[in-house]
C-alpha atoms as a PDB file:
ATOM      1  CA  UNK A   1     108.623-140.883  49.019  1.00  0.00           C
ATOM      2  CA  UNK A   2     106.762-144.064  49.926  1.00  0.00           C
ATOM      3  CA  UNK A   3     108.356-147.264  50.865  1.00  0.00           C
ATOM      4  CA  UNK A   4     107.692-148.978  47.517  1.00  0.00           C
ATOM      5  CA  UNK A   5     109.252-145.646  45.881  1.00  0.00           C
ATOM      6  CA  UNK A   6     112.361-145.806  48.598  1.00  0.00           C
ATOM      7  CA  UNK A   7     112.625-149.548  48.204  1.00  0.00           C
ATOM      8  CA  UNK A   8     113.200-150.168  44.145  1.00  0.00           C
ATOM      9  CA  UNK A   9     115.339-146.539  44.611  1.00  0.00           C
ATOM     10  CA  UNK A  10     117.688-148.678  46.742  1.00  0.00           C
ATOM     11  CA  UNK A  11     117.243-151.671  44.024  1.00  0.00           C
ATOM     12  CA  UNK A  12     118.451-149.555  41.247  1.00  0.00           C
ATOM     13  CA  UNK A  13     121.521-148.311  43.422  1.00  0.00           C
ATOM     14  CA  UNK A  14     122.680-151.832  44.418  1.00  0.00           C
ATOM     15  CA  UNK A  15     121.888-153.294  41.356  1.00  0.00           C
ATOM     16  CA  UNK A  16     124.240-150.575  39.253  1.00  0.00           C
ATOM     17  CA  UNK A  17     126.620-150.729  41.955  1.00  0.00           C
ATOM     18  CA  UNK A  18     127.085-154.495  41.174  1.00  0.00           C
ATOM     19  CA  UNK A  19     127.135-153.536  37.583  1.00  0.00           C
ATOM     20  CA  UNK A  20     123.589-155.923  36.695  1.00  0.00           C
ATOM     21  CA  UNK A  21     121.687-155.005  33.923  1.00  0.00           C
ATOM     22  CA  UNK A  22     118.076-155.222  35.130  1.00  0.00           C
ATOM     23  CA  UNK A  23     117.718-158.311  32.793  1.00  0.00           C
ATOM     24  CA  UNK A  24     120.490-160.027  34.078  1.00  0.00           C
ATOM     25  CA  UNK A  25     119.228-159.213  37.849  1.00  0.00           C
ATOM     26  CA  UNK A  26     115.881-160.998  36.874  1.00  0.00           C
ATOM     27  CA  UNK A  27     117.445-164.175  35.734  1.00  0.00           C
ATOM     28  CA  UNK A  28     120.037-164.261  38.858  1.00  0.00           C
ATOM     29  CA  UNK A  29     116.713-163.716  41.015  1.00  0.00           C
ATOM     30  CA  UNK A  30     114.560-166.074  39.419  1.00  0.00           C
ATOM     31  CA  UNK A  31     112.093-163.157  38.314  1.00  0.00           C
ATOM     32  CA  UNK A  32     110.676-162.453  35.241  1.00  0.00           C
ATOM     33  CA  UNK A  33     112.599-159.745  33.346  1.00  0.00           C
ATOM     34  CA  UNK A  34     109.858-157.423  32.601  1.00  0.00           C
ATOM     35  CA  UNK A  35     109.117-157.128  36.627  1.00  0.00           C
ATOM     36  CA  UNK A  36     112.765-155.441  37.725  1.00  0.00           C
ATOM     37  CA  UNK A  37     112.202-152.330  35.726  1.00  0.00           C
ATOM     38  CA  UNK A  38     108.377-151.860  37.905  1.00  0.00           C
ATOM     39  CA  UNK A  39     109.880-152.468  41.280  1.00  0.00           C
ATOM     40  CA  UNK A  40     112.664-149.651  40.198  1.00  0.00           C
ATOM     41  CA  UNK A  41     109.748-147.446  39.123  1.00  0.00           C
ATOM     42  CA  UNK A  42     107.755-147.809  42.838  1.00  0.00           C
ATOM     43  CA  UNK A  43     104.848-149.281  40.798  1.00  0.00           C
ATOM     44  CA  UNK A  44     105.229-152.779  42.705  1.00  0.00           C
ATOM     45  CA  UNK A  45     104.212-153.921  46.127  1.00  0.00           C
ATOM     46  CA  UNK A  46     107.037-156.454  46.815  1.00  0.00           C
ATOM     47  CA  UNK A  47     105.950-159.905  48.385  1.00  0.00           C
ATOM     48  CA  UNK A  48     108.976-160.562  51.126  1.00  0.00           C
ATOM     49  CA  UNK A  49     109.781-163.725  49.026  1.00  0.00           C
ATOM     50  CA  UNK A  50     110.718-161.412  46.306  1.00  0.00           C
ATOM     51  CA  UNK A  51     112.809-159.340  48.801  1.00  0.00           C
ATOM     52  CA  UNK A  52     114.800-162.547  49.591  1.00  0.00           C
ATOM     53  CA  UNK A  53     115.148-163.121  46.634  1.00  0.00           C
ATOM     54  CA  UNK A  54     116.678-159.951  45.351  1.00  0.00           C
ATOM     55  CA  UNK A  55     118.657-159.935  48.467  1.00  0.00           C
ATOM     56  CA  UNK A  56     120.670-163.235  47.415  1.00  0.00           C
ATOM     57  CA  UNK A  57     121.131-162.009  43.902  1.00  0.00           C
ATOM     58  CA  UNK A  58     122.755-159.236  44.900  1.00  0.00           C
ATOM     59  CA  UNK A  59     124.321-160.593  47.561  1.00  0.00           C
ATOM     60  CA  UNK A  60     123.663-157.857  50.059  1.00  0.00           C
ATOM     61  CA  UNK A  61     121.624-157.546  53.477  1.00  0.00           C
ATOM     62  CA  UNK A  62     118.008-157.461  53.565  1.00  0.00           C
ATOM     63  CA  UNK A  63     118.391-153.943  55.440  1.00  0.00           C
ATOM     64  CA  UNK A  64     119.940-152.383  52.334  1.00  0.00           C
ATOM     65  CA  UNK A  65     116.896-152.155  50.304  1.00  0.00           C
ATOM     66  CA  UNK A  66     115.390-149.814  53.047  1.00  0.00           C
ATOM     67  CA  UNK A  67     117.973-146.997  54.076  1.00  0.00           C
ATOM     68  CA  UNK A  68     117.313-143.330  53.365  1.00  0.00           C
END
């Protein structure tokens, strides 16, 4: 698994575990909706900004989004 394939893995986990809808995830993020359900997929290369951003809508570590 690559890191982009490891990385929206761990998106989908905290996002369910905070019980988001991908849609709802965008709009806390300030992302467009469509671009959630990519990065869960592996098909995006994240910018770090994005990270952060992901990070404070789900309120969770940066670290999370890159553990086995």
């Amino acid at each position: 698994m690559d890191i982009k394939e490891k990385f929206g893995k761990n998106l989908k986990r905290l996002r369910l575990e905070k019980g988001l809808s991908q849609e709802k995830l965008a709009l806390e993020a300030g992302l467009d909706r469509t671009y959630i359900p990519s990065i869960e997929k592996g098909a995006r290369n994240v910018s770090i900004t994005v990270v952060e951003k992901l990070s404070i809508a789900l309120n969770v570590e940066f670290s999370e989004f890159f553990k086995n």
